[in-house]
C-alpha atoms as a PDB file:
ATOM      1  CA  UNK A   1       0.000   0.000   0.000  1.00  0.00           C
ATOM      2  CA  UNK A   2       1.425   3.506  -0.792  1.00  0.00           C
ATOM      3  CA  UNK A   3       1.600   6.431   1.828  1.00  0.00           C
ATOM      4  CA  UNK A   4       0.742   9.814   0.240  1.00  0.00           C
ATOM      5  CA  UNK A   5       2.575  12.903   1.554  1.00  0.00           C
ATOM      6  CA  UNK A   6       3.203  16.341   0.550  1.00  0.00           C
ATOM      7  CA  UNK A   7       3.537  20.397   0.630  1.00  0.00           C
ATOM      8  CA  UNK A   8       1.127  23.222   1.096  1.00  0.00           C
ATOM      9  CA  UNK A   9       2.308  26.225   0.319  1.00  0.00           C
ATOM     10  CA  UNK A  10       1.034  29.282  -2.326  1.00  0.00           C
ATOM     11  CA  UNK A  11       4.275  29.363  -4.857  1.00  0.00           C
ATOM     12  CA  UNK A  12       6.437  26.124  -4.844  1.00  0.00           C
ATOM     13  CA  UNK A  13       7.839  26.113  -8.158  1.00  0.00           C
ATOM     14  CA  UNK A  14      11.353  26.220  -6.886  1.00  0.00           C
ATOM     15  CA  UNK A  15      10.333  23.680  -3.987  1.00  0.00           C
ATOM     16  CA  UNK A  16      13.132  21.193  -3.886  1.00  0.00           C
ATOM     17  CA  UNK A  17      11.283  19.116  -0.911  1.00  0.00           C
ATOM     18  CA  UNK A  18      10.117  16.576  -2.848  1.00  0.00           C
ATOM     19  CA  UNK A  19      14.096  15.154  -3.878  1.00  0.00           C
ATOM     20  CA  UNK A  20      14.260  15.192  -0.182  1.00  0.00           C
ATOM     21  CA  UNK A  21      11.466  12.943   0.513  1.00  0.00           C
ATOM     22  CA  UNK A  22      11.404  10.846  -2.702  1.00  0.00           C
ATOM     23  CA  UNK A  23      15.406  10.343  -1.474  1.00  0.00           C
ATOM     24  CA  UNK A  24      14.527   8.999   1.704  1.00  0.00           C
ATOM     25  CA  UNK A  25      11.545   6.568   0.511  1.00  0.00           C
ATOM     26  CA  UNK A  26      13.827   4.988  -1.966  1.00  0.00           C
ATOM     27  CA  UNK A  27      16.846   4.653   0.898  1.00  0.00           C
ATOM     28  CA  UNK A  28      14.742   3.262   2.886  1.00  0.00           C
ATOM     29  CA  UNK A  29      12.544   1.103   0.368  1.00  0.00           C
ATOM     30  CA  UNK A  30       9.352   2.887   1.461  1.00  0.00           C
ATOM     31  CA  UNK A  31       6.497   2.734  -0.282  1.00  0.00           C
ATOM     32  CA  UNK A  32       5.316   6.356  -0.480  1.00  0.00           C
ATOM     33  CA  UNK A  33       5.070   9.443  -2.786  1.00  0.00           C
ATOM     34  CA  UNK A  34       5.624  12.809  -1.887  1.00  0.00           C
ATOM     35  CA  UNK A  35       3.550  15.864  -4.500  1.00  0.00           C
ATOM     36  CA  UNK A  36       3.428  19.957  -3.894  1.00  0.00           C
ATOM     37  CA  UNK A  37       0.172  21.576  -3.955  1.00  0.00           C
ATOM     38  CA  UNK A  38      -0.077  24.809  -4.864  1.00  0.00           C
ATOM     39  CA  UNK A  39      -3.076  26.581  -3.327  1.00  0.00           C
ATOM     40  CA  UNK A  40      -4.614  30.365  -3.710  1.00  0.00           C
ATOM     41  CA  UNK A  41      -4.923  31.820   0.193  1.00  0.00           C
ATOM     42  CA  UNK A  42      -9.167  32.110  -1.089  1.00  0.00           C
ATOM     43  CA  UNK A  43      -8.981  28.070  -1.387  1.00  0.00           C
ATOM     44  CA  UNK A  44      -6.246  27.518   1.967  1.00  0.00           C
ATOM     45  CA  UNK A  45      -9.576  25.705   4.158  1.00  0.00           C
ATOM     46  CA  UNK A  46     -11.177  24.022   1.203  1.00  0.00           C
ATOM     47  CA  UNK A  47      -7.996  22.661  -0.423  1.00  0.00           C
ATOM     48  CA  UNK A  48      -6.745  21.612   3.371  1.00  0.00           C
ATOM     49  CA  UNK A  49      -9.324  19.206   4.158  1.00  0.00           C
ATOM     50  CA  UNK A  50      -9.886  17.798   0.190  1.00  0.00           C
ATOM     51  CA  UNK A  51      -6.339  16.813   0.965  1.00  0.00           C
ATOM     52  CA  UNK A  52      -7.067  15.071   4.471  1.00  0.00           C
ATOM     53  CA  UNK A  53     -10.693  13.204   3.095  1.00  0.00           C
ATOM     54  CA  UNK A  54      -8.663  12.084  -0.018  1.00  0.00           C
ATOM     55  CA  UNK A  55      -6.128   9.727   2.392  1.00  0.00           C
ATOM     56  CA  UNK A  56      -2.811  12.141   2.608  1.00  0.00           C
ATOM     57  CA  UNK A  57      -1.411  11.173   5.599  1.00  0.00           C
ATOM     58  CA  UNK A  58       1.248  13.942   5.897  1.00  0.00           C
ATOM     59  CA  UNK A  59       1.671  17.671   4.844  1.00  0.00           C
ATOM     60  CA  UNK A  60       4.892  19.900   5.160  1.00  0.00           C
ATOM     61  CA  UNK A  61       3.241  24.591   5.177  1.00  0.00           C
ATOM     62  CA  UNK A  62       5.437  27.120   4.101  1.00  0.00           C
ATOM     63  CA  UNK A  63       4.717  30.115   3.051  1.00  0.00           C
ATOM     64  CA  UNK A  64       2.276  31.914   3.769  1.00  0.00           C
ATOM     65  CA  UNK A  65       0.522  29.092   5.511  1.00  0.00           C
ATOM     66  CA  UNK A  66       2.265  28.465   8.435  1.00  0.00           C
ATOM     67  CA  UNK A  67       0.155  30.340  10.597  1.00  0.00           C
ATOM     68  CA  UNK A  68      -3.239  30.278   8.852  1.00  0.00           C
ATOM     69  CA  UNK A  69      -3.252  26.367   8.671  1.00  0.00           C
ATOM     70  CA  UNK A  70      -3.231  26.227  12.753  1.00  0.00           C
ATOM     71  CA  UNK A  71      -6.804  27.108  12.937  1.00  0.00           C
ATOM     72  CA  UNK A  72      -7.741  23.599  11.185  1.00  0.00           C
ATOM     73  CA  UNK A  73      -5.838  21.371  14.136  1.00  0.00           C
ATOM     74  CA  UNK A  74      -6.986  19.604  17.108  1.00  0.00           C
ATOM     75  CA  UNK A  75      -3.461  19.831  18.739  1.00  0.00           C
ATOM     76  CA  UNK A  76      -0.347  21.600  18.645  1.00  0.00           C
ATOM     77  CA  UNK A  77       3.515  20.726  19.909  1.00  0.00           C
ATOM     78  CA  UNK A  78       5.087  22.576  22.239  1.00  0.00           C
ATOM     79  CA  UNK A  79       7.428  23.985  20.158  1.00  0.00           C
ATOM     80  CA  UNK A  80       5.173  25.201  17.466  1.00  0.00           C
ATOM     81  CA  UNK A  81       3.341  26.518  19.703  1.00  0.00           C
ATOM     82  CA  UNK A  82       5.615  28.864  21.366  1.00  0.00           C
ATOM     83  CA  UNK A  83       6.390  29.627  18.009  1.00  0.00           C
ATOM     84  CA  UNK A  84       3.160  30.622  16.705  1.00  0.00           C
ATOM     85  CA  UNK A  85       4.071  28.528  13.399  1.00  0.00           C
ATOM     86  CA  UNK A  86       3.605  25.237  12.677  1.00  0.00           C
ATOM     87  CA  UNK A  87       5.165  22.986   9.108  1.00  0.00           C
ATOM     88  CA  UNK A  88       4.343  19.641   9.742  1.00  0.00           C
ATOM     89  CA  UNK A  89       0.842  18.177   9.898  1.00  0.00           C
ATOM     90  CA  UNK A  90       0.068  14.832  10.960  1.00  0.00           C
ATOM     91  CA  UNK A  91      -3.244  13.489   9.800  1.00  0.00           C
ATOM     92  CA  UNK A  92      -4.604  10.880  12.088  1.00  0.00           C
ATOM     93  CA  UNK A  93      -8.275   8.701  12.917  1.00  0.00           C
ATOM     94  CA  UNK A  94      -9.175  10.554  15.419  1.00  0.00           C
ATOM     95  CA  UNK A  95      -7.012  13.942  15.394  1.00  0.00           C
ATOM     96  CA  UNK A  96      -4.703  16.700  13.274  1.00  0.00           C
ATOM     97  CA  UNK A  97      -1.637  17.702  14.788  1.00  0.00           C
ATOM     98  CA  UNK A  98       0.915  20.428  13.963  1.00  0.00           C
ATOM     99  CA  UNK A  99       4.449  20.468  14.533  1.00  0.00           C
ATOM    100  CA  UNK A 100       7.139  23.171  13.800  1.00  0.00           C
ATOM    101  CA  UNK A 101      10.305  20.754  12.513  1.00  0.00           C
ATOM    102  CA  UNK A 102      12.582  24.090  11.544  1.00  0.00           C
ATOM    103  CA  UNK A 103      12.889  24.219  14.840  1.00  0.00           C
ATOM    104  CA  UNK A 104      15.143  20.889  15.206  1.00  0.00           C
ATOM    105  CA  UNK A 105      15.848  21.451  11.800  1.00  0.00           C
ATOM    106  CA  UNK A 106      18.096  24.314  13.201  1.00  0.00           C
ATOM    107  CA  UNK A 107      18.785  22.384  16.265  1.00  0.00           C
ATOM    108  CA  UNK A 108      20.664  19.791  14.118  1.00  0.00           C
ATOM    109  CA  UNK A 109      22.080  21.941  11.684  1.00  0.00           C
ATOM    110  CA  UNK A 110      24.090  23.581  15.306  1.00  0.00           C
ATOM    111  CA  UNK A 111      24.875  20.331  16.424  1.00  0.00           C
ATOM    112  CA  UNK A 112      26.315  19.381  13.108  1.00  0.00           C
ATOM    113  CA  UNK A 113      28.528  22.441  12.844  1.00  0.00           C
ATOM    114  CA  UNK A 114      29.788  22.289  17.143  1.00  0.00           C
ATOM    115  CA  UNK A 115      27.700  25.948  17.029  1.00  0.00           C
ATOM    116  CA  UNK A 116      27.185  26.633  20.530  1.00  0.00           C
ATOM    117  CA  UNK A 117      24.678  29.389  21.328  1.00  0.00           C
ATOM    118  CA  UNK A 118      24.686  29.182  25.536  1.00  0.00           C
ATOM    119  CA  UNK A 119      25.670  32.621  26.857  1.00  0.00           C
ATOM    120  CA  UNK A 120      26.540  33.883  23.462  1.00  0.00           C
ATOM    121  CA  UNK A 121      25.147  37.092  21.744  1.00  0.00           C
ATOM    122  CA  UNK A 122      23.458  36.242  18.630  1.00  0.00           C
ATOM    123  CA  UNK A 123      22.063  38.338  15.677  1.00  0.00           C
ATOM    124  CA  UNK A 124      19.046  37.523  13.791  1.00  0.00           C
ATOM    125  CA  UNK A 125      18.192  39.083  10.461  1.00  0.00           C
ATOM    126  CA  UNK A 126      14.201  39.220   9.143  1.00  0.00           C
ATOM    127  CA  UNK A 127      11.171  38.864  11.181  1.00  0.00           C
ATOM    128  CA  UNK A 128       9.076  36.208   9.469  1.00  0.00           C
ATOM    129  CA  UNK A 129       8.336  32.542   9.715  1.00  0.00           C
ATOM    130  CA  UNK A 130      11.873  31.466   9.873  1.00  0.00           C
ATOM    131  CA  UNK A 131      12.731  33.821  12.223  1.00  0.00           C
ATOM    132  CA  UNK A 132      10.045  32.605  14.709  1.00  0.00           C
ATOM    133  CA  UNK A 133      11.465  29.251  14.824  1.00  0.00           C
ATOM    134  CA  UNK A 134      15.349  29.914  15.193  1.00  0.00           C
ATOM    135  CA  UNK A 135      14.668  32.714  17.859  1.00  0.00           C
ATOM    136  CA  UNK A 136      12.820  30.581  19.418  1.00  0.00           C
ATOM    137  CA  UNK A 137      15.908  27.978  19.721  1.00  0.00           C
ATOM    138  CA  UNK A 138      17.584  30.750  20.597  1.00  0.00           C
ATOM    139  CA  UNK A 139      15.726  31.442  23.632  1.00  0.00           C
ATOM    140  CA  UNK A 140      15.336  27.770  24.868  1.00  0.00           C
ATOM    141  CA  UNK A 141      19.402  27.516  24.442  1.00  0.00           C
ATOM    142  CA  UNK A 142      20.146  30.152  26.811  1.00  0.00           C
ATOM    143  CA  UNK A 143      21.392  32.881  24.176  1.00  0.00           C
ATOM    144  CA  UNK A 144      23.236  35.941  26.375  1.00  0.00           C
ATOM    145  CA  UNK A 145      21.382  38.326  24.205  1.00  0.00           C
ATOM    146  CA  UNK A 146      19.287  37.955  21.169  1.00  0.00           C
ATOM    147  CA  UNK A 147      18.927  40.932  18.392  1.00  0.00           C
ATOM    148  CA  UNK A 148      16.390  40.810  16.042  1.00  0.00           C
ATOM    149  CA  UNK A 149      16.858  43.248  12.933  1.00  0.00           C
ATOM    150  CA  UNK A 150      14.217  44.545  11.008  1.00  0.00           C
ATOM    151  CA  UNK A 151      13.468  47.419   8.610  1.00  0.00           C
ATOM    152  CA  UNK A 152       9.943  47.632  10.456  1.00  0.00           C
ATOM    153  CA  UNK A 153      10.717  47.366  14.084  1.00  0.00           C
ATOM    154  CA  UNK A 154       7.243  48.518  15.574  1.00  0.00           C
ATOM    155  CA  UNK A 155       5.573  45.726  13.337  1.00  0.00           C
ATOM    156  CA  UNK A 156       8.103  43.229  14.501  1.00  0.00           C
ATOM    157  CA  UNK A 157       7.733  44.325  18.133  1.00  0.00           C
ATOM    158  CA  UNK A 158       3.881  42.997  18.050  1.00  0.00           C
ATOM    159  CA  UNK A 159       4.726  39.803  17.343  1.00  0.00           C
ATOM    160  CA  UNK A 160       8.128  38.666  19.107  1.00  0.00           C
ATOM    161  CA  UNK A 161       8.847  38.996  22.677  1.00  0.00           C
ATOM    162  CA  UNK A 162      12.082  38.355  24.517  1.00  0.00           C
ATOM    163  CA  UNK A 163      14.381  39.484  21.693  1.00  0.00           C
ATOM    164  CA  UNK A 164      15.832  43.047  21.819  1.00  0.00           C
ATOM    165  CA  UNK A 165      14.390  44.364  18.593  1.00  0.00           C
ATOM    166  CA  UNK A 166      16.477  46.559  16.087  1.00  0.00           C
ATOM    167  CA  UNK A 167      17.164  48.576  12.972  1.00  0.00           C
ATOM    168  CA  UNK A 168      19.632  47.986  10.472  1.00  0.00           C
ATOM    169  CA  UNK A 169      21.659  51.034  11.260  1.00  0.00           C
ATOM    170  CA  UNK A 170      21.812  50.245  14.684  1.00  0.00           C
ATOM    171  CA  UNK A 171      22.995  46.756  14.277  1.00  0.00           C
ATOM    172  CA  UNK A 172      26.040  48.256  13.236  1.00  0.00           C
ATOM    173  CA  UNK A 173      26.573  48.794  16.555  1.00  0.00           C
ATOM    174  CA  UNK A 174      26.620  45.428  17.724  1.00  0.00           C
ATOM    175  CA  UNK A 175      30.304  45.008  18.329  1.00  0.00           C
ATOM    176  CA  UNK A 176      30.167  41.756  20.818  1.00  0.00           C
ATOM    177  CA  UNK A 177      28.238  39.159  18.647  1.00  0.00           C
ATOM    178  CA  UNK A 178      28.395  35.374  17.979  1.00  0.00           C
ATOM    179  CA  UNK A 179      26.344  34.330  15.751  1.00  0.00           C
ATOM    180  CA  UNK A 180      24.357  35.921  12.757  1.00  0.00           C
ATOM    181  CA  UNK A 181      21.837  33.946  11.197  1.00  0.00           C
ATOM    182  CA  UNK A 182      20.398  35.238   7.794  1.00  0.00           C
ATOM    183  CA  UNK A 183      16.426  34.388   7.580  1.00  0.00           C
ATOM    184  CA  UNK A 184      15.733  37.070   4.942  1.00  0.00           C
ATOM    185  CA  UNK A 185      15.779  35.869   1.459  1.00  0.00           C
ATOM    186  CA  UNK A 186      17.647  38.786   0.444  1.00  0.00           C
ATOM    187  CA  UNK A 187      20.802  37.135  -1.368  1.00  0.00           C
ATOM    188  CA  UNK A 188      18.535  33.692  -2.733  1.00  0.00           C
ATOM    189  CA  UNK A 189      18.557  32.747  -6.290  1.00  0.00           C
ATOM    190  CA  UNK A 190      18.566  35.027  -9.061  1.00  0.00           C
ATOM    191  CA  UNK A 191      19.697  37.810  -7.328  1.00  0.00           C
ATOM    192  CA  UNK A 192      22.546  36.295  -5.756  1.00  0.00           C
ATOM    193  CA  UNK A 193      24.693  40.064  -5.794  1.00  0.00           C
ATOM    194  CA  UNK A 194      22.381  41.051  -2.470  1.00  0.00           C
ATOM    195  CA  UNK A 195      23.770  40.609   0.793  1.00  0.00           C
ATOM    196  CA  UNK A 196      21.601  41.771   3.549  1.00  0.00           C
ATOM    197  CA  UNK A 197      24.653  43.622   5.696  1.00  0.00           C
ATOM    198  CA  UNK A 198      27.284  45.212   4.890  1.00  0.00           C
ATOM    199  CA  UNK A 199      30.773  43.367   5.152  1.00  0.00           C
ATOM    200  CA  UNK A 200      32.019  46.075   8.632  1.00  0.00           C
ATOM    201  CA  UNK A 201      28.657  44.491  10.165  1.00  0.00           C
ATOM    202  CA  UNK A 202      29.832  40.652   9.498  1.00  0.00           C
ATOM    203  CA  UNK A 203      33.502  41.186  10.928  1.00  0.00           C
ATOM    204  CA  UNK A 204      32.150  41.588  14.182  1.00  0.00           C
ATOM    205  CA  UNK A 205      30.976  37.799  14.424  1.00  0.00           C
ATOM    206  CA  UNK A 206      32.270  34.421  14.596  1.00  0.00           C
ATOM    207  CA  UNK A 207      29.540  32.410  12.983  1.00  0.00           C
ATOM    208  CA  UNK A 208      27.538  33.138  10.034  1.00  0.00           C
ATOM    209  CA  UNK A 209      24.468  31.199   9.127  1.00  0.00           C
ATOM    210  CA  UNK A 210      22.409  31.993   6.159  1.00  0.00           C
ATOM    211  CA  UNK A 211      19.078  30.021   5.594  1.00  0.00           C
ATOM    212  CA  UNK A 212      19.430  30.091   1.878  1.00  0.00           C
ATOM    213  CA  UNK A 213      20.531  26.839   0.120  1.00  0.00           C
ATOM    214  CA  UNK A 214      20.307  28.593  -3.381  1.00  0.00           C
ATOM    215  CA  UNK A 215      22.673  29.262  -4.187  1.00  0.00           C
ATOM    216  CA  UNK A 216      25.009  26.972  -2.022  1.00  0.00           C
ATOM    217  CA  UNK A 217      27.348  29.693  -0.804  1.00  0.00           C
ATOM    218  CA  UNK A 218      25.175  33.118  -1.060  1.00  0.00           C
ATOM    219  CA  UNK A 219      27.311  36.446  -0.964  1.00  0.00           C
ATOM    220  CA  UNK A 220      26.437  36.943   2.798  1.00  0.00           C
ATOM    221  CA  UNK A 221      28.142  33.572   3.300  1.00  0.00           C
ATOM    222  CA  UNK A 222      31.780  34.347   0.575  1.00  0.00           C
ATOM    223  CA  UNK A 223      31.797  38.155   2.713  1.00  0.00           C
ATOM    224  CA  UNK A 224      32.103  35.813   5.819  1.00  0.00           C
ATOM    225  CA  UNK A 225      34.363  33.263   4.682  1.00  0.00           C
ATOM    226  CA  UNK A 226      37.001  35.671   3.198  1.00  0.00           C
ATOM    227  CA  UNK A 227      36.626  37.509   7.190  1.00  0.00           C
ATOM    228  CA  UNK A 228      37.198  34.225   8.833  1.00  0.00           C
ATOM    229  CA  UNK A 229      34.087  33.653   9.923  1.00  0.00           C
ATOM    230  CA  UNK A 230      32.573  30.176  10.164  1.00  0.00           C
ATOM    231  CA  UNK A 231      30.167  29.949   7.309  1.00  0.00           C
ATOM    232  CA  UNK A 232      27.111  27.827   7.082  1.00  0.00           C
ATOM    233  CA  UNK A 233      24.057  27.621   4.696  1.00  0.00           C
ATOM    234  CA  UNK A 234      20.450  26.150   5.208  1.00  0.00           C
ATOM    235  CA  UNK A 235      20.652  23.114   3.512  1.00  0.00           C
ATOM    236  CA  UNK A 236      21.651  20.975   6.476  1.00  0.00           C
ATOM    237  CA  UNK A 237      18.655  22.529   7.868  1.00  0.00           C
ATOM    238  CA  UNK A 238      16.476  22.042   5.682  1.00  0.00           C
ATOM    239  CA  UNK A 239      17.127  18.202   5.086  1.00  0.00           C
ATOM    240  CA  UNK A 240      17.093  17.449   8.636  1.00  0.00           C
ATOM    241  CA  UNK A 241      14.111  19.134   9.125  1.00  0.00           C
ATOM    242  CA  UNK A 242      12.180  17.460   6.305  1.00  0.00           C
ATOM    243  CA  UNK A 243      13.269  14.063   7.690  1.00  0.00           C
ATOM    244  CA  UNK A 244      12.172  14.710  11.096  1.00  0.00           C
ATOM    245  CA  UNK A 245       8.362  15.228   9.067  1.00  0.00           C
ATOM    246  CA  UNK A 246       8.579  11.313   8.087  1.00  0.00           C
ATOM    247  CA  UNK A 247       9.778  10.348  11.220  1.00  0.00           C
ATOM    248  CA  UNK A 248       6.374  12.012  12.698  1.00  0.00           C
ATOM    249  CA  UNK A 249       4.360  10.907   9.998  1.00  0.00           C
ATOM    250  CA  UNK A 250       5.583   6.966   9.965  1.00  0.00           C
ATOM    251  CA  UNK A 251       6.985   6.706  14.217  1.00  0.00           C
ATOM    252  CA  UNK A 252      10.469   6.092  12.765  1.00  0.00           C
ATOM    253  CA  UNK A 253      13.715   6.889  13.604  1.00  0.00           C
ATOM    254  CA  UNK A 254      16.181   8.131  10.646  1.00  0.00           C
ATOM    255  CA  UNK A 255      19.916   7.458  11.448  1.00  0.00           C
ATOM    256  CA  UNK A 256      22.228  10.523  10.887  1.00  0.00           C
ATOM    257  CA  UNK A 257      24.003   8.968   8.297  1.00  0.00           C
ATOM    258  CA  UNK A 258      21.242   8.907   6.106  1.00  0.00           C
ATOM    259  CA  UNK A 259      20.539  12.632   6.915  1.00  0.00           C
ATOM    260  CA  UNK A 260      24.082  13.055   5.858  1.00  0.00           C
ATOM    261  CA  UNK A 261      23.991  11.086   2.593  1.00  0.00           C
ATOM    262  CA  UNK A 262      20.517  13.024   1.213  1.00  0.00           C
ATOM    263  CA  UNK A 263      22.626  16.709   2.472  1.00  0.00           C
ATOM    264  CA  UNK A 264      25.629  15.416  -0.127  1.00  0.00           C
ATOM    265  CA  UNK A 265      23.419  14.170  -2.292  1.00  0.00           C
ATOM    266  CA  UNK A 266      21.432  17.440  -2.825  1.00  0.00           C
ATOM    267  CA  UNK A 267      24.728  19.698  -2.325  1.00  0.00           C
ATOM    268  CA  UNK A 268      26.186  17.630  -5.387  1.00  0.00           C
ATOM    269  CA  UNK A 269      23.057  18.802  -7.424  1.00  0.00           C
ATOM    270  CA  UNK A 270      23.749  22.412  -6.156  1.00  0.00           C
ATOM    271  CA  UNK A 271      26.983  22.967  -6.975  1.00  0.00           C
ATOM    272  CA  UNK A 272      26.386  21.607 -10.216  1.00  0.00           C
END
């Protein structure tokens, strides 16, 4: 019997979840399929539950979903819900949960790289979905102090707490940092000549993190690099936190090797 599973989202043209997935089923002989589904925000509660009565038993939300779809669930984790985002959904019987996976998506992605966060000062760039999860993280990991930059700042203030919330110009006044982690797509495939800071900002930091996987090394991530910065894009995340959706949907556990073998796999394809 085949297991359906899949994405929500509004635009996923350039969606590369599904060689994630498909990866996984064939490394693991499963018998499942994995299909995006584009849906207009009119459609979101229509489309949602089409997709439950017609047997999915899985769905990955991104954008702009990953709020709206929590008003179809039963149940939320903890994490998601401290997030205020989910991007898992498990379909059961009797229930629908939501999960927020970027969340140990990120986790893993740390872990991988020996990125310790504990008493540090970190930097966060963008105020959206992303952002929710990894500040999050932030906060359960014991961060010193925890900047969020935005070009809105009185928007951003309504809807994160705990985070010291500031302007680009005054970021480059944050002489002490850690970590910056890039959750803007400014830099993302085609207009890879962006960099969201400037390169006097990124010298004061030891780690640099940028979300986007395309392309592999973004301009935010060479500026680092050439500074001696540890440089790190979202790929890693992005894998892990895919495979931690089938481990939810199916009650499995995915050894880190095979994590590691879909990340090469798909960083092959990349630098291509």
């Amino acid at each position: 019997m085949s297991h359906l599973y899949g994405l929500i989202g509004e635009k996923l043209g350039h969606s590369i979840s599904p060689k994630i997935h498909l990866n996984l089923f064939k490394k693991l002989n499963m018998a499942s399929d994995y299909k995006l589904f584009e849906i207009e925000k009119s459609e979101l509660k229509t489309r949602f539950y089409e997709l439950r009565d017609a047997g999915i038993e899985g769905l990955n939300v991104t954008i702009p979903y990953k709020v709206d779809s929590i008003s179809f669930l039963d149940e939320i984790s903890k994490e998601a819900e401290k997030i205020g985002a989910i991007n898992t959904i498990c379909f059961s019987k009797n229930k629908i949960v939501g999960y927020n996976t970027d969340y140990f998506g990120f986790a893993k992605m740390l872990t991988k790289n020996a990125i310790e966060i504990k008493d540090k000062t970190v930097v966060i760039l963008g105020a959206g979905g992303a952002a929710k999860a990894v500040i999050q993280y932030m906060i359960d990991g014991n961060a010193k102090k925890i900047f969020l930059v935005t070009r809105d700042t009185s928007r951003a203030a309504k809807s994160f707490k705990d985070v010291e919330i500031i302007d680009y110009k005054e970021l480059e006044e944050v002489s002490n940092g850690h970590v910056i982690v890039n959750c803007t797509p400014v830099g993302m495939y085609p207009n890879t000549s962006n960099c969201p800071v400037s390169e006097n900002c990124l010298i004061n930091f030891s780690v640099a993190i940028d979300l986007i996987y395309n392309p592999y090394e973004s301009l935010f991530l060479k500026i680092a690099k050439k500074n001696g910065l540890k440089a790190i894009n979202g790929l890693y995340m992005l894998v892990s936190q895919a495979i931690y959706s089938e481990e939810l949907w199916n009650e499995i556990h995915v050894d880190d090797a095979v994590i590691d073998d879909i990340f090469h796999d798909l960083k092959t394809s990349l630098l291509l």
